[in-house]
Protein backbone atom coordinates (compact mmCIF):
# COMPACT_ATOMS: atom_id res chain seq x y z
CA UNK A 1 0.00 0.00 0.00
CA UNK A 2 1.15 3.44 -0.62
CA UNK A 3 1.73 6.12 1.78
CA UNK A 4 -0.93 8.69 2.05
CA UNK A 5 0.61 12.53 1.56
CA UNK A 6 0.50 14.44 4.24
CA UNK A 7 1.42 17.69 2.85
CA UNK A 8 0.04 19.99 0.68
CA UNK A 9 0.98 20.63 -3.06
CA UNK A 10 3.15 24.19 -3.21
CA UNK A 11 1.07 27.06 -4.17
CA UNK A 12 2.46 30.31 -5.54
CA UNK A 13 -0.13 33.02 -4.50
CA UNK A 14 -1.22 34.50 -1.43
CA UNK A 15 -4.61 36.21 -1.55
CA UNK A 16 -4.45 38.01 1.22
CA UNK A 17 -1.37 40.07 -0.47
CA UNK A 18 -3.73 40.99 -3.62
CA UNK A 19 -5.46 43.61 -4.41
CA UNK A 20 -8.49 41.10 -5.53
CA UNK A 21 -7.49 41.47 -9.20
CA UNK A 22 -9.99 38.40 -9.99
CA UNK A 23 -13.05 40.00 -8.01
CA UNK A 24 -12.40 43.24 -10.55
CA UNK A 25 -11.04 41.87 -14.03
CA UNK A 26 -14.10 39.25 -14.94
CA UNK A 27 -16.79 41.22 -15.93
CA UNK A 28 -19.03 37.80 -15.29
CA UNK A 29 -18.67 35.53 -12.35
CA UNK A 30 -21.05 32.78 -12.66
CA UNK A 31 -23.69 31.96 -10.13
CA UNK A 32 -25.54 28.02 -10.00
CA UNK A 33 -28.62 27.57 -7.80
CA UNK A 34 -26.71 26.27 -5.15
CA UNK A 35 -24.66 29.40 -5.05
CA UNK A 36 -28.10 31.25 -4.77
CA UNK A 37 -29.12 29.09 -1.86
CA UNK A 38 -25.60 29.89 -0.44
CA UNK A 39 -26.60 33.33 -0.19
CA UNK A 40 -29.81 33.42 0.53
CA UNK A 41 -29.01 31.47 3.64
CA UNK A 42 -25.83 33.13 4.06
CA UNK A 43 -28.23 36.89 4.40
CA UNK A 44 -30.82 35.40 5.66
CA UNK A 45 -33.13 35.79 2.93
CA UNK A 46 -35.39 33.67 0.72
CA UNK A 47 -33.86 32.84 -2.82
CA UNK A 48 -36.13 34.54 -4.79
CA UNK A 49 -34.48 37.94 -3.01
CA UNK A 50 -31.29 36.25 -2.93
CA UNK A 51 -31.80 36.18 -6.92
CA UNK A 52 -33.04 39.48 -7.02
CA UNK A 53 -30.79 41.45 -4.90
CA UNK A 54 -27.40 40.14 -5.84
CA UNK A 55 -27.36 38.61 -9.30
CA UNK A 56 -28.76 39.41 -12.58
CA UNK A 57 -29.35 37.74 -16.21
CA UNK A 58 -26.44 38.59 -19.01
CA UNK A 59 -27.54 36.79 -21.89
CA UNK A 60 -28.35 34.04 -20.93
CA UNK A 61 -26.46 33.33 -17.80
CA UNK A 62 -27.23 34.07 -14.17
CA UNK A 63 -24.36 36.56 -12.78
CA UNK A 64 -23.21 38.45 -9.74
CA UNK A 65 -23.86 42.26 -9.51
CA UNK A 66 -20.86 44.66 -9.79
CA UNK A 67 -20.07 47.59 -8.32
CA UNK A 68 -18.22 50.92 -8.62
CA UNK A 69 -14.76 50.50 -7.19
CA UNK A 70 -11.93 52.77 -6.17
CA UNK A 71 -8.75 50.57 -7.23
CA UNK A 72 -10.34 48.99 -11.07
CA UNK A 73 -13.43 51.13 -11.52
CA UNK A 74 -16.07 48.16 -10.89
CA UNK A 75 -15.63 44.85 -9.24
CA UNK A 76 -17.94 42.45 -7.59
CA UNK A 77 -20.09 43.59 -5.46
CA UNK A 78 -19.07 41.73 -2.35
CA UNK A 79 -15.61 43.26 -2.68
CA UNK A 80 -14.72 45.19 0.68
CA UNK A 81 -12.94 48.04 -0.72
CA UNK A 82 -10.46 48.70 2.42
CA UNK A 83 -9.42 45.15 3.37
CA UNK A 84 -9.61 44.23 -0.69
CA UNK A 85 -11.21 40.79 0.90
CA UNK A 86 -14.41 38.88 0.01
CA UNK A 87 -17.33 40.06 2.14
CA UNK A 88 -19.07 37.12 1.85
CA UNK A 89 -15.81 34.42 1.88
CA UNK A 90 -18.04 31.47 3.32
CA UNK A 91 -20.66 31.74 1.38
CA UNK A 92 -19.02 32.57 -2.17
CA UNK A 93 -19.94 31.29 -5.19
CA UNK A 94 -18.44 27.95 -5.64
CA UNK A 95 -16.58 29.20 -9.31
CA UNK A 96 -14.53 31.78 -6.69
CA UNK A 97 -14.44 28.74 -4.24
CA UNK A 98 -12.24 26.82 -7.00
CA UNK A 99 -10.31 29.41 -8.64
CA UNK A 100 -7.40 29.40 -9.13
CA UNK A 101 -7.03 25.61 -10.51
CA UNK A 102 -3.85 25.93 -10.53
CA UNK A 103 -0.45 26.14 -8.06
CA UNK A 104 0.18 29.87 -9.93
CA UNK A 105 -2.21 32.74 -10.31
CA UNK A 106 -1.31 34.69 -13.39
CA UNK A 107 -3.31 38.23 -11.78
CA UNK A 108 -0.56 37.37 -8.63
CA UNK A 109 1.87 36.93 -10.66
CA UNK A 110 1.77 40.42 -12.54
CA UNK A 111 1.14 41.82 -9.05
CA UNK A 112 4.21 40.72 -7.45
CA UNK A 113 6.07 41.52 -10.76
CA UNK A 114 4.84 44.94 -10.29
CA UNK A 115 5.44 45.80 -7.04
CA UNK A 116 8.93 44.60 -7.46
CA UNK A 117 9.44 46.65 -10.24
CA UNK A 118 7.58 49.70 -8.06
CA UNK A 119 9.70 48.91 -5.22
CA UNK A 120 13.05 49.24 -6.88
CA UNK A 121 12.22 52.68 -7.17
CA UNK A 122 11.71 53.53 -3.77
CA UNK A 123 12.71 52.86 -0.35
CA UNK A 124 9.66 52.17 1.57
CA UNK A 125 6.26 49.97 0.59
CA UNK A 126 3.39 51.63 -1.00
CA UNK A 127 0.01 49.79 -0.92
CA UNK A 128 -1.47 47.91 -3.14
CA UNK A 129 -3.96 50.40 -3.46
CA UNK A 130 -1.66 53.51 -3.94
CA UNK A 131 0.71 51.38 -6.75
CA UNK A 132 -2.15 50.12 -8.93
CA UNK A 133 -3.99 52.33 -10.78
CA UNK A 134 -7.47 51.40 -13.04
CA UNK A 135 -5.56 52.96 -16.07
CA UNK A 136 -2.56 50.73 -15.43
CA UNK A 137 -4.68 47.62 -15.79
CA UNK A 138 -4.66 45.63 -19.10
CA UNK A 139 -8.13 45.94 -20.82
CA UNK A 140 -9.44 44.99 -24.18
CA UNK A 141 -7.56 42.06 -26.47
CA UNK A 142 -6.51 39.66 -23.71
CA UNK A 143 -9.22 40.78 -21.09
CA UNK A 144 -10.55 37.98 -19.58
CA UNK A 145 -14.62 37.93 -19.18
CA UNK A 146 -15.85 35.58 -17.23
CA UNK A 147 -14.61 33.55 -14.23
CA UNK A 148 -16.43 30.74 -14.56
CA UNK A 149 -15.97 29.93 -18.64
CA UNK A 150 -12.00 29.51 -18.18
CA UNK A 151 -11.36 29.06 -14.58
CA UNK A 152 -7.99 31.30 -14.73
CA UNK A 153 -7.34 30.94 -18.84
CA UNK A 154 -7.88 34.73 -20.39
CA UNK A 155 -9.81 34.52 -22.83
CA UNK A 156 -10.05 37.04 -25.93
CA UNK A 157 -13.28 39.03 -26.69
């Protein structure tokens, strides 16, 4: 019999040092009915206000809402704009729940390359916040549109 592994596979991202690039750059994150029961429970609501309140139709999927945000311009809804964390972590949709499917997140990645690059130029760290600018973020060609069609792939539009 084989030995069963006892640690963890290496992973080379840390959320909680992002400033939630993949809660601002999909413009779609997919939502199942479960997810909608998630939240309903989650707020304490039934699902049809659940349904209403914090998703809508786009074409002819079911969606989170978005809103206005300081650091990209819009991002989901849940975002907390100081902390940069999900507001509603235990009860996210399960397409945020498994992303990213992979030990590297590419929106970390160009984070940490930035910053490095940012920090060579100066002797103290700047926030997130303060180093990343909405017109410094790649749209258009390679923007990637939905969470749940690639799971982490960008996808062209």
């Amino acid at each position: 019999m084989g030995a069963i592994p006892t640690t963890k596979p290496k992973i080379y991202y840390d959320c909680n040092d992002c400033p939630a690039f993949c809660c601002s750059a999909y413009e779609r994150v997919q939502v199942t009915p479960r997810d909608i029961r998630r939240l309903a429970k989650h707020f304490g609501v039934t699902e049809e206000v659940a349904t209403a309140r914090y998703t809508k139709m786009w074409d002819k999927e079911r969606v989170l809402r978005r809103k206005r945000d300081p650091l990209f311009g819009d991002a989901c809804q849940f975002i907390n704009s100081e902390t940069r964390g999900c507001g509603i972590y235990h009860a996210r949709p399960a397409v945020c729940r498994e992303y990213p499917v992979t030990k590297r997140c590419a929106y970390y990645d160009l984070y940490k390359f930035e910053t490095e690059q940012q920090d060579e130029n100066q002797n103290h760290k700047v926030s997130p916040s303060r180093q990343i600018r909405p017109e410094n973020i790649p749209r258009g060609r390679h923007h990637a549109t939905t969470l749940g069609d690639s799971l982490g792939e960008l996808t062209c539009r």
